[in-house]
ModelCIF file with pLDDT and N, C-alpha, C, O atoms, coordinates in Angstrom:
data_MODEL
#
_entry.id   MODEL 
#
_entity.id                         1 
_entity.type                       polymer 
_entity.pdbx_number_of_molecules   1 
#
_entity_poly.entity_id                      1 
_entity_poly.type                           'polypeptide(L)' 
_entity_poly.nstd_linkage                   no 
_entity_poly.nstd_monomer                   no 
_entity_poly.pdbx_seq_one_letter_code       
;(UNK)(UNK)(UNK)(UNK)(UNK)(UNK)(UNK)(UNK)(UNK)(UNK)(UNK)(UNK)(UNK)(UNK)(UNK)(UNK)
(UNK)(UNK)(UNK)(UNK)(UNK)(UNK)(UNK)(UNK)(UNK)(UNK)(UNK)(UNK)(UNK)(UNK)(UNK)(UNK)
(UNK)(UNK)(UNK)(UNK)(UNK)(UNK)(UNK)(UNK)(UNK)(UNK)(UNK)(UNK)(UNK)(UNK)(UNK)
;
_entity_poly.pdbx_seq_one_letter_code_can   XXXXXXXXXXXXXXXXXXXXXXXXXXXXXXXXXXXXXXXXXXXXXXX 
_entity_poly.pdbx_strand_id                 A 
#
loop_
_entity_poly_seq.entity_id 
_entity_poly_seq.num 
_entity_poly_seq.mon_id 
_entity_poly_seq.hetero 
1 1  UNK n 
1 2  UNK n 
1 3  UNK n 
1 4  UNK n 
1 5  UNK n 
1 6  UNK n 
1 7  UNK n 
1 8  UNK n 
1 9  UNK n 
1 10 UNK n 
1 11 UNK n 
1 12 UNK n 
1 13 UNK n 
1 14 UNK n 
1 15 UNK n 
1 16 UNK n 
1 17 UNK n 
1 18 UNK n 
1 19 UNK n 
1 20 UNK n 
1 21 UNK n 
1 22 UNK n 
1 23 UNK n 
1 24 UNK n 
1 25 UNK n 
1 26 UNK n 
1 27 UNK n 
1 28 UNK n 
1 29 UNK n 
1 30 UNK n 
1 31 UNK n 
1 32 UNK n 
1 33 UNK n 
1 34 UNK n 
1 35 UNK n 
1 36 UNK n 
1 37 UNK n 
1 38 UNK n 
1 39 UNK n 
1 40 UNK n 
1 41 UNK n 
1 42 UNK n 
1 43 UNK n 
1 44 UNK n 
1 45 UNK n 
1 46 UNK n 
1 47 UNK n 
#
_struct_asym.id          A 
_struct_asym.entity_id   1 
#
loop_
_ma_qa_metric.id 
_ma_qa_metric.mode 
_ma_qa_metric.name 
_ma_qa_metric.software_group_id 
_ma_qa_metric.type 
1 global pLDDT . pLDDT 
2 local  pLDDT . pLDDT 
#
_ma_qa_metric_global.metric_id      1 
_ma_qa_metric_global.metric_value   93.06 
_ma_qa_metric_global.model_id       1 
_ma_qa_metric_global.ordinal_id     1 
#
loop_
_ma_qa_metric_local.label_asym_id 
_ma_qa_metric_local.label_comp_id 
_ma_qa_metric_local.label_seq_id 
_ma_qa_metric_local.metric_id 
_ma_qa_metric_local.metric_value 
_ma_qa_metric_local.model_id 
_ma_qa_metric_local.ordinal_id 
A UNK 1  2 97.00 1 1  
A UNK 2  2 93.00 1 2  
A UNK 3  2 94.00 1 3  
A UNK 4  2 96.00 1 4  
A UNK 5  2 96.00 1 5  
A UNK 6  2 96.00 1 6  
A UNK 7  2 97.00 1 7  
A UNK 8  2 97.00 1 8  
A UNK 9  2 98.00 1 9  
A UNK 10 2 98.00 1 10 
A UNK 11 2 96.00 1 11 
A UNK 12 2 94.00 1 12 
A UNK 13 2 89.00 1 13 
A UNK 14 2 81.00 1 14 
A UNK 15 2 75.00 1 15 
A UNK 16 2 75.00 1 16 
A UNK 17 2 79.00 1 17 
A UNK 18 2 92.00 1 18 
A UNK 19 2 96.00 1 19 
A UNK 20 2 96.00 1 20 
A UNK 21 2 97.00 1 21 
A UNK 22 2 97.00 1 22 
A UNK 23 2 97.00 1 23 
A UNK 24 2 96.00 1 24 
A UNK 25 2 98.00 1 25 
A UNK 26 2 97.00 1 26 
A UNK 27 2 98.00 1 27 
A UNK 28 2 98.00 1 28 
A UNK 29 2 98.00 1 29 
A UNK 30 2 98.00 1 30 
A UNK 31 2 97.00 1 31 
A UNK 32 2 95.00 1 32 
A UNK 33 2 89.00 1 33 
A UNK 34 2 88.00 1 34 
A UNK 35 2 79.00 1 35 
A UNK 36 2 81.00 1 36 
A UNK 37 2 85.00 1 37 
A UNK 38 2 84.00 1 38 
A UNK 39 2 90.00 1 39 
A UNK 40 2 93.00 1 40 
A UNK 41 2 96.00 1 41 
A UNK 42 2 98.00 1 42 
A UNK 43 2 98.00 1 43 
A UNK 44 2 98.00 1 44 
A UNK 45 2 98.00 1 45 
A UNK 46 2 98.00 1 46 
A UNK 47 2 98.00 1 47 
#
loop_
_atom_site.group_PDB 
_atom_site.id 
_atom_site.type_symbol 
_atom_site.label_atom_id 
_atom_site.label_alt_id 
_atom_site.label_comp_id 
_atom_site.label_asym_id 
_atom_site.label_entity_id 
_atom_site.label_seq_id 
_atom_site.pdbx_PDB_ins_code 
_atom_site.Cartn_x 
_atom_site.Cartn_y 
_atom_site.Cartn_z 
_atom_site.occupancy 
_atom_site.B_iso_or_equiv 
_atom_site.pdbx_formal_charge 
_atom_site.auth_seq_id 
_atom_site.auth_comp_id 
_atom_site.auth_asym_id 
_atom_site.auth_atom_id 
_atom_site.pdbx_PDB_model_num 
ATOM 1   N N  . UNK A 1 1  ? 0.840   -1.180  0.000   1.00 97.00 ? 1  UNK A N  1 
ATOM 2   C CA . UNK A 1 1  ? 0.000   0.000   0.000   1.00 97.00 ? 1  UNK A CA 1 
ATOM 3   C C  . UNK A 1 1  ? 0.885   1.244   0.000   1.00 97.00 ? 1  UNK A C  1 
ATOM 4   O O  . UNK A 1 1  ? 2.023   1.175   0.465   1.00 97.00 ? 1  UNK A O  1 
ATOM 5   N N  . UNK A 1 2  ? 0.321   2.564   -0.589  1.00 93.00 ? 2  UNK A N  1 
ATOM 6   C CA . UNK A 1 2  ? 1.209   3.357   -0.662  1.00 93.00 ? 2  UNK A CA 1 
ATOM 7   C C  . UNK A 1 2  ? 1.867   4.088   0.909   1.00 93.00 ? 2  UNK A C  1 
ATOM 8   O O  . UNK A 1 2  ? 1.097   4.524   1.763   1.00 93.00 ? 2  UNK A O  1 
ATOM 9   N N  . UNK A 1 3  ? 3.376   4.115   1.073   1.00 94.00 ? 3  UNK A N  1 
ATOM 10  C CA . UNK A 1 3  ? 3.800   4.666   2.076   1.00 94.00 ? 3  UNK A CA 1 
ATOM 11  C C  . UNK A 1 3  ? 4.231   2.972   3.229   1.00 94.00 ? 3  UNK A C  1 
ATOM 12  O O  . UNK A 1 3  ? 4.844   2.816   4.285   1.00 94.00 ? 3  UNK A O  1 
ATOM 13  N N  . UNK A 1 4  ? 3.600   2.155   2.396   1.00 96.00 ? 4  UNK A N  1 
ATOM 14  C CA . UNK A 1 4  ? 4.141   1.202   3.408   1.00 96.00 ? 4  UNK A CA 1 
ATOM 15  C C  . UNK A 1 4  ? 5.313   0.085   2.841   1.00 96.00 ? 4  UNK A C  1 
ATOM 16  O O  . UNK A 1 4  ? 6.039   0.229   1.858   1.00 96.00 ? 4  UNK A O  1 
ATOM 17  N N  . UNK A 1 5  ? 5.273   -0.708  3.488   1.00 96.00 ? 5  UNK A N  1 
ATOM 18  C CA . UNK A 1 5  ? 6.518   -2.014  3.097   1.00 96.00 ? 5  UNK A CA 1 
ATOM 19  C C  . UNK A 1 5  ? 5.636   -3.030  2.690   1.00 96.00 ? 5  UNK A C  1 
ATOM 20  O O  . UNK A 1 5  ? 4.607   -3.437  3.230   1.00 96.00 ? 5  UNK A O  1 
ATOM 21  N N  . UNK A 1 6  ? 6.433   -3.523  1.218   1.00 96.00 ? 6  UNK A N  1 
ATOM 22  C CA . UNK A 1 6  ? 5.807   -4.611  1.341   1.00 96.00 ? 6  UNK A CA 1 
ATOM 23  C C  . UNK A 1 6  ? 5.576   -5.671  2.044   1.00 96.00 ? 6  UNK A C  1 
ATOM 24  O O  . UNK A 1 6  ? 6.354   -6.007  2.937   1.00 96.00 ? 6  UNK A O  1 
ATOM 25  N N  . UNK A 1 7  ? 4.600   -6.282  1.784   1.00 97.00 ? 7  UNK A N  1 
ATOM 26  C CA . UNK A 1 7  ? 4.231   -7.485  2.730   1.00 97.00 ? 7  UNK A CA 1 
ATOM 27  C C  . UNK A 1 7  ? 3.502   -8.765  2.490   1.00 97.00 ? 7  UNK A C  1 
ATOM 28  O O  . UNK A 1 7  ? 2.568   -8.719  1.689   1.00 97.00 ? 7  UNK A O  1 
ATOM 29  N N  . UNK A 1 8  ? 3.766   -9.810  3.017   1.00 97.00 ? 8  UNK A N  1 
ATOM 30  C CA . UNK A 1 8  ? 3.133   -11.355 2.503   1.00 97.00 ? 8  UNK A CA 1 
ATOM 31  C C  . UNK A 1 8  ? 2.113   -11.663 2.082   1.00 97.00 ? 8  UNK A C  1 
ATOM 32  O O  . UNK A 1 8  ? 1.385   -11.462 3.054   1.00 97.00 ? 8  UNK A O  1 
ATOM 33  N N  . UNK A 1 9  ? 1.571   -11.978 1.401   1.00 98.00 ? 9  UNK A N  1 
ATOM 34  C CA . UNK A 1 9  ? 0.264   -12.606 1.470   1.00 98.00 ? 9  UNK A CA 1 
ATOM 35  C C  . UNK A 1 9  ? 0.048   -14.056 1.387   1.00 98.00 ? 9  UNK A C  1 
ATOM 36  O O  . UNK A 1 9  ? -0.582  -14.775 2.162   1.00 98.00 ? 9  UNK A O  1 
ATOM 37  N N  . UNK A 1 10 ? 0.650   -14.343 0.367   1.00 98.00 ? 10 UNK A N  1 
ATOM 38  C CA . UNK A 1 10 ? 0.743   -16.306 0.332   1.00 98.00 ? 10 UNK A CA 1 
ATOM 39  C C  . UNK A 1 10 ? 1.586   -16.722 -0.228  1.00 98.00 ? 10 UNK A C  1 
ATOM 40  O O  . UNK A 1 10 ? 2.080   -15.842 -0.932  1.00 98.00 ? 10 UNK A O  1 
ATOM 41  N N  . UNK A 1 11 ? 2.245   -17.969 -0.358  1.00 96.00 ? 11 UNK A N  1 
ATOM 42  C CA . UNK A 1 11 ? 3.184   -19.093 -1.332  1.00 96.00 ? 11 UNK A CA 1 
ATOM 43  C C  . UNK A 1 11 ? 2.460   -20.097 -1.390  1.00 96.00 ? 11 UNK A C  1 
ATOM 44  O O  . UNK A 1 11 ? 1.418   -20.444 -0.835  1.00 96.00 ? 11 UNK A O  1 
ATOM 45  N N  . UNK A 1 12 ? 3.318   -20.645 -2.329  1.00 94.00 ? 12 UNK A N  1 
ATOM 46  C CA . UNK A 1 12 ? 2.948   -22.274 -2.689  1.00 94.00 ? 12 UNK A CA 1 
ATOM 47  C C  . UNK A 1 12 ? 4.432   -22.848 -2.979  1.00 94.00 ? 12 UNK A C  1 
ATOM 48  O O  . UNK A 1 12 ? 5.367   -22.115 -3.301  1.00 94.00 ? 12 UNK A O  1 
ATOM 49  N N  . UNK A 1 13 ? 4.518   -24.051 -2.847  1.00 89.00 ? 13 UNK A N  1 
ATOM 50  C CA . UNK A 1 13 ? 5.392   -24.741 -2.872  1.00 89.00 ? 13 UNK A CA 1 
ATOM 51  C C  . UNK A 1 13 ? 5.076   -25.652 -4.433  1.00 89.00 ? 13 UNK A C  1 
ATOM 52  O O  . UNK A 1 13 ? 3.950   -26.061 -4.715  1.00 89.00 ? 13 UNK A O  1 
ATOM 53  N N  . UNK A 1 14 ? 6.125   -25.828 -5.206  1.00 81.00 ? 14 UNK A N  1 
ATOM 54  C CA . UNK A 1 14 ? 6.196   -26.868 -6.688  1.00 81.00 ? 14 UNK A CA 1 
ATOM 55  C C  . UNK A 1 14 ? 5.876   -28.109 -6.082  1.00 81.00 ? 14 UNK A C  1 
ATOM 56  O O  . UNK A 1 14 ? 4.991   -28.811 -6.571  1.00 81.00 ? 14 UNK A O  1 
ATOM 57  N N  . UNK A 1 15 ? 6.489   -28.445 -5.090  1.00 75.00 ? 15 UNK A N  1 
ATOM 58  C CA . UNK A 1 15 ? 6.735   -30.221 -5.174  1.00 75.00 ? 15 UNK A CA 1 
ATOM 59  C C  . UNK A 1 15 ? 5.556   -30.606 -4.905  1.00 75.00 ? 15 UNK A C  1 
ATOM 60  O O  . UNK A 1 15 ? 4.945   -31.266 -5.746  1.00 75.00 ? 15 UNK A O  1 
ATOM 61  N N  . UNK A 1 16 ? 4.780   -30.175 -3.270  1.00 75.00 ? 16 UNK A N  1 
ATOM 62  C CA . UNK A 1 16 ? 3.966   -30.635 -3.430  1.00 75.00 ? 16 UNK A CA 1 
ATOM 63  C C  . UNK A 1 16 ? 2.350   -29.752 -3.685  1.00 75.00 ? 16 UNK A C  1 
ATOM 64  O O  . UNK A 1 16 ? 1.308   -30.360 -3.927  1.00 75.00 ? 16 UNK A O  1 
ATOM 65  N N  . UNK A 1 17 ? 2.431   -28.462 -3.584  1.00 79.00 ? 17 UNK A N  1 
ATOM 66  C CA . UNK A 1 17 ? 1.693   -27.598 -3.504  1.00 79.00 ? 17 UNK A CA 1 
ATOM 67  C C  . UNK A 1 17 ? 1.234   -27.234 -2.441  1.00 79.00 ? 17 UNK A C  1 
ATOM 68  O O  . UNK A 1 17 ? 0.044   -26.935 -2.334  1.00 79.00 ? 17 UNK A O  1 
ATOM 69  N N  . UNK A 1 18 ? 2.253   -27.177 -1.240  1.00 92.00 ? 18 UNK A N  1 
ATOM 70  C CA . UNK A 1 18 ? 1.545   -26.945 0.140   1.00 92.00 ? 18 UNK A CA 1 
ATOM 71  C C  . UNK A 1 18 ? 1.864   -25.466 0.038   1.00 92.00 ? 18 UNK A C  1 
ATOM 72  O O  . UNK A 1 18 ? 2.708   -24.815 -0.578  1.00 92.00 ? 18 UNK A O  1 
ATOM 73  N N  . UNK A 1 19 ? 0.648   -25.110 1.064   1.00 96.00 ? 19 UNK A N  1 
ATOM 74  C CA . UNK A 1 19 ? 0.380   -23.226 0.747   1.00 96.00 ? 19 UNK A CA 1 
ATOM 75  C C  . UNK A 1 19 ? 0.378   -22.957 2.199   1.00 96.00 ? 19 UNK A C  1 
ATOM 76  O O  . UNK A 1 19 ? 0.065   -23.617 3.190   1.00 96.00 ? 19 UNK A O  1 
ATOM 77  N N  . UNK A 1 20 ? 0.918   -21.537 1.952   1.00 96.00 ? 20 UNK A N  1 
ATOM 78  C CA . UNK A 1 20 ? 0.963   -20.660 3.469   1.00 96.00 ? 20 UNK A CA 1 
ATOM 79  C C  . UNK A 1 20 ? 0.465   -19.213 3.058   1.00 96.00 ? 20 UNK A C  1 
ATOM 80  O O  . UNK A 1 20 ? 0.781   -18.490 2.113   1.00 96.00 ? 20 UNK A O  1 
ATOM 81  N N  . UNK A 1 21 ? -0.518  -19.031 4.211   1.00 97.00 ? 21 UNK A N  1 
ATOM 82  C CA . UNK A 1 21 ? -1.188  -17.673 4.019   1.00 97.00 ? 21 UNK A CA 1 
ATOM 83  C C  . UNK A 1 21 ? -1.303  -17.093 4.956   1.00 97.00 ? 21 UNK A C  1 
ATOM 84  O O  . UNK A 1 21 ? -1.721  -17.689 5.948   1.00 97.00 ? 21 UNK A O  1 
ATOM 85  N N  . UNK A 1 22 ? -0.991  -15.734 5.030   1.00 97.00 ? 22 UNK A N  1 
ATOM 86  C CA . UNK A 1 22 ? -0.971  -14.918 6.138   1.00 97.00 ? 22 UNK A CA 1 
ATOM 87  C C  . UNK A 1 22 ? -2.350  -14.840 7.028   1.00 97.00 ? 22 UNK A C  1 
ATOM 88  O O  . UNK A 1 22 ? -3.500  -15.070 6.655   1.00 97.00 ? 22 UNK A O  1 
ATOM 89  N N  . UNK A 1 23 ? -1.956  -14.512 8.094   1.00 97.00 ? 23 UNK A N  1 
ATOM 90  C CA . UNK A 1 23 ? -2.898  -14.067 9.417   1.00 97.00 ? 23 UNK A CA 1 
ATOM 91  C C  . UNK A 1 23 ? -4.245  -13.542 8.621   1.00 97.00 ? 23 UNK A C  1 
ATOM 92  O O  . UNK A 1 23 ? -5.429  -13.872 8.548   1.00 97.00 ? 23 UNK A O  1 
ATOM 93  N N  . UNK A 1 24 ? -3.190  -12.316 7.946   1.00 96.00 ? 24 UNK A N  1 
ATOM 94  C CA . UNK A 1 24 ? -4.370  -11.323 7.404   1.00 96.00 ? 24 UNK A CA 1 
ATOM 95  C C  . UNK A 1 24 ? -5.381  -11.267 6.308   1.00 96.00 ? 24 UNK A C  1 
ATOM 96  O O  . UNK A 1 24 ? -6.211  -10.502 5.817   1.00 96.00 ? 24 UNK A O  1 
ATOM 97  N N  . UNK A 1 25 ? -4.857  -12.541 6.166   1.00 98.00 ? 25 UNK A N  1 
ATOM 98  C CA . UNK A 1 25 ? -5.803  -13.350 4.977   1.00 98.00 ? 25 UNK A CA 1 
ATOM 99  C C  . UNK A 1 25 ? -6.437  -14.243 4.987   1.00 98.00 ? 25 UNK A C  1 
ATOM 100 O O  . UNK A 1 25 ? -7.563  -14.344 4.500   1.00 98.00 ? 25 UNK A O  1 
ATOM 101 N N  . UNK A 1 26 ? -5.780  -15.107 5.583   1.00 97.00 ? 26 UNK A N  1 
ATOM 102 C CA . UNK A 1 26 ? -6.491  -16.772 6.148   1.00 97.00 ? 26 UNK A CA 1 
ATOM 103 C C  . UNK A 1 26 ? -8.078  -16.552 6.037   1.00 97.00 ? 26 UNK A C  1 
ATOM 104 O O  . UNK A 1 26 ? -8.898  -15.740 6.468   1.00 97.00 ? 26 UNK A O  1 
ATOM 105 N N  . UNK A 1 27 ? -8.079  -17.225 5.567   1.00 98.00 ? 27 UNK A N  1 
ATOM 106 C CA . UNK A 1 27 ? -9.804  -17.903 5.665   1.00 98.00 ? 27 UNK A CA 1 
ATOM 107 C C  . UNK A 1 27 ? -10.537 -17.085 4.045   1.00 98.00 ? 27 UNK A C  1 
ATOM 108 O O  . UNK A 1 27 ? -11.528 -17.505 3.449   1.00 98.00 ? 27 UNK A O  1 
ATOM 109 N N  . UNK A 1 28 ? -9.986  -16.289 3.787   1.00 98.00 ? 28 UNK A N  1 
ATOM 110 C CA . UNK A 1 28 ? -10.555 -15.274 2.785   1.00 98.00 ? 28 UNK A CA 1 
ATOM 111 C C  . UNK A 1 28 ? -10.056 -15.476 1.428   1.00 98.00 ? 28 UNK A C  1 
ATOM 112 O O  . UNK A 1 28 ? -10.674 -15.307 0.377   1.00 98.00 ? 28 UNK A O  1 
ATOM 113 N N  . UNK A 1 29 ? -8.694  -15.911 1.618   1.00 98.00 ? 29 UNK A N  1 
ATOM 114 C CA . UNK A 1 29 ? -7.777  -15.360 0.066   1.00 98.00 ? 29 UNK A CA 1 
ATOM 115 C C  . UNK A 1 29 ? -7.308  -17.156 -0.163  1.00 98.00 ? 29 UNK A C  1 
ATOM 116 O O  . UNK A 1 29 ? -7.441  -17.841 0.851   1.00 98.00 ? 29 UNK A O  1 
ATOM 117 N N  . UNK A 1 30 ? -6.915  -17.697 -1.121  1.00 98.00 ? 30 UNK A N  1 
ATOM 118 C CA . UNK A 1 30 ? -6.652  -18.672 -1.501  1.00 98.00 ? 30 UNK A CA 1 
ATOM 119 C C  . UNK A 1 30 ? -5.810  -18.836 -2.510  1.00 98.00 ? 30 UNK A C  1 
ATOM 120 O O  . UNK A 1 30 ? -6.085  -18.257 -3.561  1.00 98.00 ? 30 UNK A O  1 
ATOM 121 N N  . UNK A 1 31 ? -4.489  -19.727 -2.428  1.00 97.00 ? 31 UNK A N  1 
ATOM 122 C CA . UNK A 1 31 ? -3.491  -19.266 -3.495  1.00 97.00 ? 31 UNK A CA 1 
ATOM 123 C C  . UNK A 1 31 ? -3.523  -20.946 -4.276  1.00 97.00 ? 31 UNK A C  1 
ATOM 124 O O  . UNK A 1 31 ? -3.961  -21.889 -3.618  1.00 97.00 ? 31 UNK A O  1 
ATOM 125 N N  . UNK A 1 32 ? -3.142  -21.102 -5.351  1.00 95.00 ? 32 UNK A N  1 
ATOM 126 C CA . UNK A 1 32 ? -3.210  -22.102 -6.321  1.00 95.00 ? 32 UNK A CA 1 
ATOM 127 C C  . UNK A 1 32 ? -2.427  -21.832 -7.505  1.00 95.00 ? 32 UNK A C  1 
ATOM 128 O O  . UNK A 1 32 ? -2.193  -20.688 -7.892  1.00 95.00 ? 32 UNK A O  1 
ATOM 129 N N  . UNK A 1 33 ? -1.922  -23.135 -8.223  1.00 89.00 ? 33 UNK A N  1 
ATOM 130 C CA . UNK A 1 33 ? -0.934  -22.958 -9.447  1.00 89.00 ? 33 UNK A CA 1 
ATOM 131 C C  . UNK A 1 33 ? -1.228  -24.224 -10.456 1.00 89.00 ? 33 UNK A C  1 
ATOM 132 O O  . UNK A 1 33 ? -1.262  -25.429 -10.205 1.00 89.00 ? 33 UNK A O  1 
ATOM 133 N N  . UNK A 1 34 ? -1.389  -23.655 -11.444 1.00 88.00 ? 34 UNK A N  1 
ATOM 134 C CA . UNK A 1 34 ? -1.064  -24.597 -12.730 1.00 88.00 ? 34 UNK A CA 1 
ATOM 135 C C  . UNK A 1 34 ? 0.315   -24.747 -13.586 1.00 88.00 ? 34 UNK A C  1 
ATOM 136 O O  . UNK A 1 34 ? 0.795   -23.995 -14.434 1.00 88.00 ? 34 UNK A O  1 
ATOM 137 N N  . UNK A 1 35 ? 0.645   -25.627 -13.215 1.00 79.00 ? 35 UNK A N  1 
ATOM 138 C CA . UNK A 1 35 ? 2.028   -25.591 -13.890 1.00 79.00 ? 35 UNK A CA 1 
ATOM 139 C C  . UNK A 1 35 ? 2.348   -25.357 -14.986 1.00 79.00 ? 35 UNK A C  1 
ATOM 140 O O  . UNK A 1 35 ? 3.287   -24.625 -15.301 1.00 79.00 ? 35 UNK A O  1 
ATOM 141 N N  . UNK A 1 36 ? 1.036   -26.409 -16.320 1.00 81.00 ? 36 UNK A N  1 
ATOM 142 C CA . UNK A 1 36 ? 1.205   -26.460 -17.130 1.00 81.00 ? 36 UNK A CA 1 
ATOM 143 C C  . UNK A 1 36 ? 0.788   -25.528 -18.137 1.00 81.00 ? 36 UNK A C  1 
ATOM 144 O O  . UNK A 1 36 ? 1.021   -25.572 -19.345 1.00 81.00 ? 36 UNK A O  1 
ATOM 145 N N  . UNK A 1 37 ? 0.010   -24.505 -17.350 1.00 85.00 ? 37 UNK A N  1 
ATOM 146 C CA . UNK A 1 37 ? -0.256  -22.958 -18.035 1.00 85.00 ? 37 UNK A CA 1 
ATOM 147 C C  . UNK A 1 37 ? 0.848   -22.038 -17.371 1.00 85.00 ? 37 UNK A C  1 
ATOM 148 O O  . UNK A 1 37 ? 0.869   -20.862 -17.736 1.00 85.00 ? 37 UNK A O  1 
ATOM 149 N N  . UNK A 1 38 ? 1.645   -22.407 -16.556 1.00 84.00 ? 38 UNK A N  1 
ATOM 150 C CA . UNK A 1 38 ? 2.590   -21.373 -16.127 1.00 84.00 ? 38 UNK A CA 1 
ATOM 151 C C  . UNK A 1 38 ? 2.112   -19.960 -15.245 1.00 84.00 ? 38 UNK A C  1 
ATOM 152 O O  . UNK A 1 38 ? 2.490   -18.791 -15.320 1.00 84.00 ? 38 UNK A O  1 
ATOM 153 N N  . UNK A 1 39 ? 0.977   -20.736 -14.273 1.00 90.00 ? 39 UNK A N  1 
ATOM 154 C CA . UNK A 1 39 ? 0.071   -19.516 -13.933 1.00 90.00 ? 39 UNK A CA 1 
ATOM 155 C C  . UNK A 1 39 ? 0.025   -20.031 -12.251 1.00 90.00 ? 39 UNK A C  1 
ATOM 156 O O  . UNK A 1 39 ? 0.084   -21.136 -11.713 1.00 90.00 ? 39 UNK A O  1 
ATOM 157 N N  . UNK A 1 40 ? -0.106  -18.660 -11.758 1.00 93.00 ? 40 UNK A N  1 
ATOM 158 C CA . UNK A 1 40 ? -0.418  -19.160 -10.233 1.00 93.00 ? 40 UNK A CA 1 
ATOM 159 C C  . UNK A 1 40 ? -1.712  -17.806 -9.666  1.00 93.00 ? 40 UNK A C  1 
ATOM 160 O O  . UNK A 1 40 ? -1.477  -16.598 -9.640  1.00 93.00 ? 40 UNK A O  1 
ATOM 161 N N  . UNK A 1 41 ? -2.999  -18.461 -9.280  1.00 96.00 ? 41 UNK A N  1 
ATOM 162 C CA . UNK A 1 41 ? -3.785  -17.100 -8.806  1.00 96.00 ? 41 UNK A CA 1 
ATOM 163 C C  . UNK A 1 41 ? -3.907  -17.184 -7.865  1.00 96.00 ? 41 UNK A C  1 
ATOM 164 O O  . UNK A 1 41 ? -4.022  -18.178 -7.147  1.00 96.00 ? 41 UNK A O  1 
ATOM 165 N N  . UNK A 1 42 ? -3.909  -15.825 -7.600  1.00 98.00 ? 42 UNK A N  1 
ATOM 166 C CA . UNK A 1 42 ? -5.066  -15.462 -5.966  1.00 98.00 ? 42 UNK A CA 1 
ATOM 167 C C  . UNK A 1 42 ? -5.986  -15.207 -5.531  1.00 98.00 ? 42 UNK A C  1 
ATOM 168 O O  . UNK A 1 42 ? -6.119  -14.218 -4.811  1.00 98.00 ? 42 UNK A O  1 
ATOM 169 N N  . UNK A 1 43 ? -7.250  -16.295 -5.926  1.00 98.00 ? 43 UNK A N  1 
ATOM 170 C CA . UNK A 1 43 ? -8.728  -15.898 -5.013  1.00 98.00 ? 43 UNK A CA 1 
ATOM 171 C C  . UNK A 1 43 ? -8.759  -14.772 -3.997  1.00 98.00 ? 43 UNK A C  1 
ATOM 172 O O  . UNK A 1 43 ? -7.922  -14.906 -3.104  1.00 98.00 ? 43 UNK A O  1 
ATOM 173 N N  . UNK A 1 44 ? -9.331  -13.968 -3.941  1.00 98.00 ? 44 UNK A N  1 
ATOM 174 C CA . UNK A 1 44 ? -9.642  -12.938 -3.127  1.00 98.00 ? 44 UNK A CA 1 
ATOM 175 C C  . UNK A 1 44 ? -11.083 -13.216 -3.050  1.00 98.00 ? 44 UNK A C  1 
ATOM 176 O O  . UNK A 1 44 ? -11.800 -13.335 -4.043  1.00 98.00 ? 44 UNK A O  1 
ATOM 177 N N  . UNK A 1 45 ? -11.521 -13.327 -1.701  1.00 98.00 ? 45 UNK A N  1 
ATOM 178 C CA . UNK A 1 45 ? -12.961 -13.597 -1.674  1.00 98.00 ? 45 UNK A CA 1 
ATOM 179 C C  . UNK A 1 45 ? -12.947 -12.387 -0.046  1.00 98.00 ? 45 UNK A C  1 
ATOM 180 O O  . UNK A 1 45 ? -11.995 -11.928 0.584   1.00 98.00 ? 45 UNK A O  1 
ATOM 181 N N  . UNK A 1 46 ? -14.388 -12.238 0.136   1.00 98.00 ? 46 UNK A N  1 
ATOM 182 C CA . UNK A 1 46 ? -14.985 -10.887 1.417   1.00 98.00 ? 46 UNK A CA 1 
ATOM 183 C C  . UNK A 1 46 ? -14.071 -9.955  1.225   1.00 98.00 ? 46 UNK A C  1 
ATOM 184 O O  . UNK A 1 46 ? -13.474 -9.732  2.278   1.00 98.00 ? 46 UNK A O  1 
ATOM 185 N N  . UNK A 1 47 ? -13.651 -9.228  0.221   1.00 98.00 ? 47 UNK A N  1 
ATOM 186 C CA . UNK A 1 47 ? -12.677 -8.159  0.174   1.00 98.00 ? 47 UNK A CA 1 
ATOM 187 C C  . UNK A 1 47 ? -12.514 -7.139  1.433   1.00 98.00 ? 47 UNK A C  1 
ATOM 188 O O  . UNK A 1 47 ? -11.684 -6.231  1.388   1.00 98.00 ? 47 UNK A O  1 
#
């Protein structure tokens, strides 16, 4: 955000696809990847 530091929101891991999501997101935001489109999104859901 402007004036601040960036900051985490989620990963995913290749091998097996295990995901970590911040505090400030948990339960809301959801991270996922397709390999074979070379794509990874971030659901944002209750904005």
């Amino acid at each position: 955000a402007p004036g601040k530091e960036r900051e985490f929101v989620a990963a995913i891991s290749w091998s097996t696809s295990s995901t970590y999501i911040a505090d400030s997101v948990k339960g809301r935001f959801t991270i996922s990847r397709d390999n074979a489109k070379n794509t990874v999104y971030l659901q944002m859901n209750s904005l």
